[in-house]
Protein backbone atom coordinates (compact mmCIF):
# COMPACT_ATOMS: atom_id res chain seq x y z
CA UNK A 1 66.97 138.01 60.27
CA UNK A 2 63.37 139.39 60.04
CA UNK A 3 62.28 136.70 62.49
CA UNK A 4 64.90 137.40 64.93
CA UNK A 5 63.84 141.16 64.80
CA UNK A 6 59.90 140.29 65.77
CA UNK A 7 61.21 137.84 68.31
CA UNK A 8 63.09 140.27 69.77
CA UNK A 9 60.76 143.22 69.44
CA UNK A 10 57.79 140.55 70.92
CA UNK A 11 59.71 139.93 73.86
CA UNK A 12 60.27 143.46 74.25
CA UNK A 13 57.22 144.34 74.45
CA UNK A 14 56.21 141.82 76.59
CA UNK A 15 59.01 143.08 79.39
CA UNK A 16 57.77 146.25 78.94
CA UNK A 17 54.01 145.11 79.35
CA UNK A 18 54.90 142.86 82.61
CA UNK A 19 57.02 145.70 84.17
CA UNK A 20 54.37 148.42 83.52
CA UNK A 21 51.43 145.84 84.74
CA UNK A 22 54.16 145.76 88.42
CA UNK A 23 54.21 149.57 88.51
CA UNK A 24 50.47 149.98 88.45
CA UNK A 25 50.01 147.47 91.11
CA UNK A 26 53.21 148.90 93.04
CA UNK A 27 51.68 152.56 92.50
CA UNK A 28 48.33 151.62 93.47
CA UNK A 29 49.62 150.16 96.75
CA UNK A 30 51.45 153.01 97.66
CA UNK A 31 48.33 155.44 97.20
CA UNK A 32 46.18 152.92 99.50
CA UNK A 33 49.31 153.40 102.23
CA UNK A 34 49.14 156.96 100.98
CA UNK A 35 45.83 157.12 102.21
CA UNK A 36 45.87 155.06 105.07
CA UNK A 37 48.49 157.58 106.52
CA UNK A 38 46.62 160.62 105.48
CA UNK A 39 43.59 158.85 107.73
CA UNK A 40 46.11 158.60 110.69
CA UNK A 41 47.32 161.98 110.48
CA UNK A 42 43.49 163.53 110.24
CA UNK A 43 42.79 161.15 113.36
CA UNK A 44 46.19 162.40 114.94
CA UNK A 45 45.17 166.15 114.59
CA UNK A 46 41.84 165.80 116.01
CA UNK A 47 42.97 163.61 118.87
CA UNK A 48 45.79 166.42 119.37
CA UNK A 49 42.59 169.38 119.49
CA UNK A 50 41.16 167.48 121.73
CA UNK A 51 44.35 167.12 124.01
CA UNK A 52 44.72 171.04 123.38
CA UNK A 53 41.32 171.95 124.81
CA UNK A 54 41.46 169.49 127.73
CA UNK A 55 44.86 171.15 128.22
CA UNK A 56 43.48 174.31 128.83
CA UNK A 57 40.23 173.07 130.50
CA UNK A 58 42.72 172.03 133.82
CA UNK A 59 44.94 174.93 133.32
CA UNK A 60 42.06 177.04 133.89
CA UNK A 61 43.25 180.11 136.99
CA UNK A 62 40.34 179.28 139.03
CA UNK A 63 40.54 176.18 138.64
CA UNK A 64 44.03 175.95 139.59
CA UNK A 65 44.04 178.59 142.25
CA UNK A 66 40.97 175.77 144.25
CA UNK A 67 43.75 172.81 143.78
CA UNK A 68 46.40 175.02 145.41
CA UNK A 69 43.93 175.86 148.13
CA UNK A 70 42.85 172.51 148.37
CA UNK A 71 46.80 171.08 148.91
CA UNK A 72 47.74 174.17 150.97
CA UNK A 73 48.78 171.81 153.84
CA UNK A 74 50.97 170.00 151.43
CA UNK A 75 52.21 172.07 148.59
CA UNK A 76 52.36 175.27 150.65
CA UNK A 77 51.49 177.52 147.76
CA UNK A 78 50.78 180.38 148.10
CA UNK A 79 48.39 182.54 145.40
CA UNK A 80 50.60 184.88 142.53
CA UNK A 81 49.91 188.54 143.08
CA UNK A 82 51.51 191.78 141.46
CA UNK A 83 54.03 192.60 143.81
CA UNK A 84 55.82 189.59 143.97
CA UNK A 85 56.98 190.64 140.58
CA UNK A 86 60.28 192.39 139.78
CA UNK A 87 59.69 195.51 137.45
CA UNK A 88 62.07 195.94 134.59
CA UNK A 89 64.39 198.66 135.49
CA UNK A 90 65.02 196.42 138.49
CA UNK A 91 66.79 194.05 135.72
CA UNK A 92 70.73 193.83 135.63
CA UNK A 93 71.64 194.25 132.14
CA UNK A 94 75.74 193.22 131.18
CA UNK A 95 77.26 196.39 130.79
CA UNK A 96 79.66 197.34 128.01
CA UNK A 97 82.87 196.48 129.74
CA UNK A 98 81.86 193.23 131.05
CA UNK A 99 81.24 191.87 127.22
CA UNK A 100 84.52 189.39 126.98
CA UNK A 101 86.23 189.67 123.86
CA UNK A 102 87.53 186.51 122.28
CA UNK A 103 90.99 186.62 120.26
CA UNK A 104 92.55 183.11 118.66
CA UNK A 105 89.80 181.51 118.18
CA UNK A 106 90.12 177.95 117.62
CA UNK A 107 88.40 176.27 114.44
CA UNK A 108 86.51 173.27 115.32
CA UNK A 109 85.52 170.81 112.00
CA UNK A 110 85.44 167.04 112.35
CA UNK A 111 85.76 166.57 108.58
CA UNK A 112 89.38 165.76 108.95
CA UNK A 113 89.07 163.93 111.68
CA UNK A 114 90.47 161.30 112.27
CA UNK A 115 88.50 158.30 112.96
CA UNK A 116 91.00 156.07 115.27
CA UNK A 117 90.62 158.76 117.97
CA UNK A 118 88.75 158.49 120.57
């Protein structure tokens, strides 16, 4: 019975051994990815800074305001300037009576839906 017990125990401890000897290979494998990733996303975010400022190196006004020059003839625009703005009292806010009021609603859920309709 004693044998039995240490055979038992041995091969426990040998499961144990090969499954913790998979984990550390498993978890080392996932911190390399791990890392890898964290490499991309640092690369990402500086390639995305550099998008940003080249962004707003085009969207420069002067620089702008020369291209629309430039394609007058084709684009016909023509240069933003203050008055062609509304001011805000000019705005038409809803007034009290035209707010609709809504009476029976109807409750939409799809959890008892059923699935053989279309």
């Amino acid at each position: 019975m004693k044998t039995l017990l240490y055979i038992v125990t041995s091969l426990a401890v040998l499961g144990l051994a090969f499954w913790a000897y998979r984990e550390n290979y498993t978890t080392q494998q996932v911190l390399k990815e791990t890392r890898s990733l964290q490499r991309q996303i640092g690369a990402q975010q500086a390639r995305l800074s550099v998008l940003r400022a080249e962004w707003a190196y085009l969207n420069r006004p002067q620089r702008l305001r020369e291209l629309a020059e430039l394609n007058f003839d084709r684009l016909s625009l023509l240069p933003l300037r203050p008055e062609q703005f509304g001011r805000v009292d000019e705005v038409a806010y809803p007034r009290d009576e035209d707010v609709i009021e809504f009476s029976n609603g109807v409750e939409v859920s799809s959890l008892n839906a059923r699935r053989d309709q279309p």
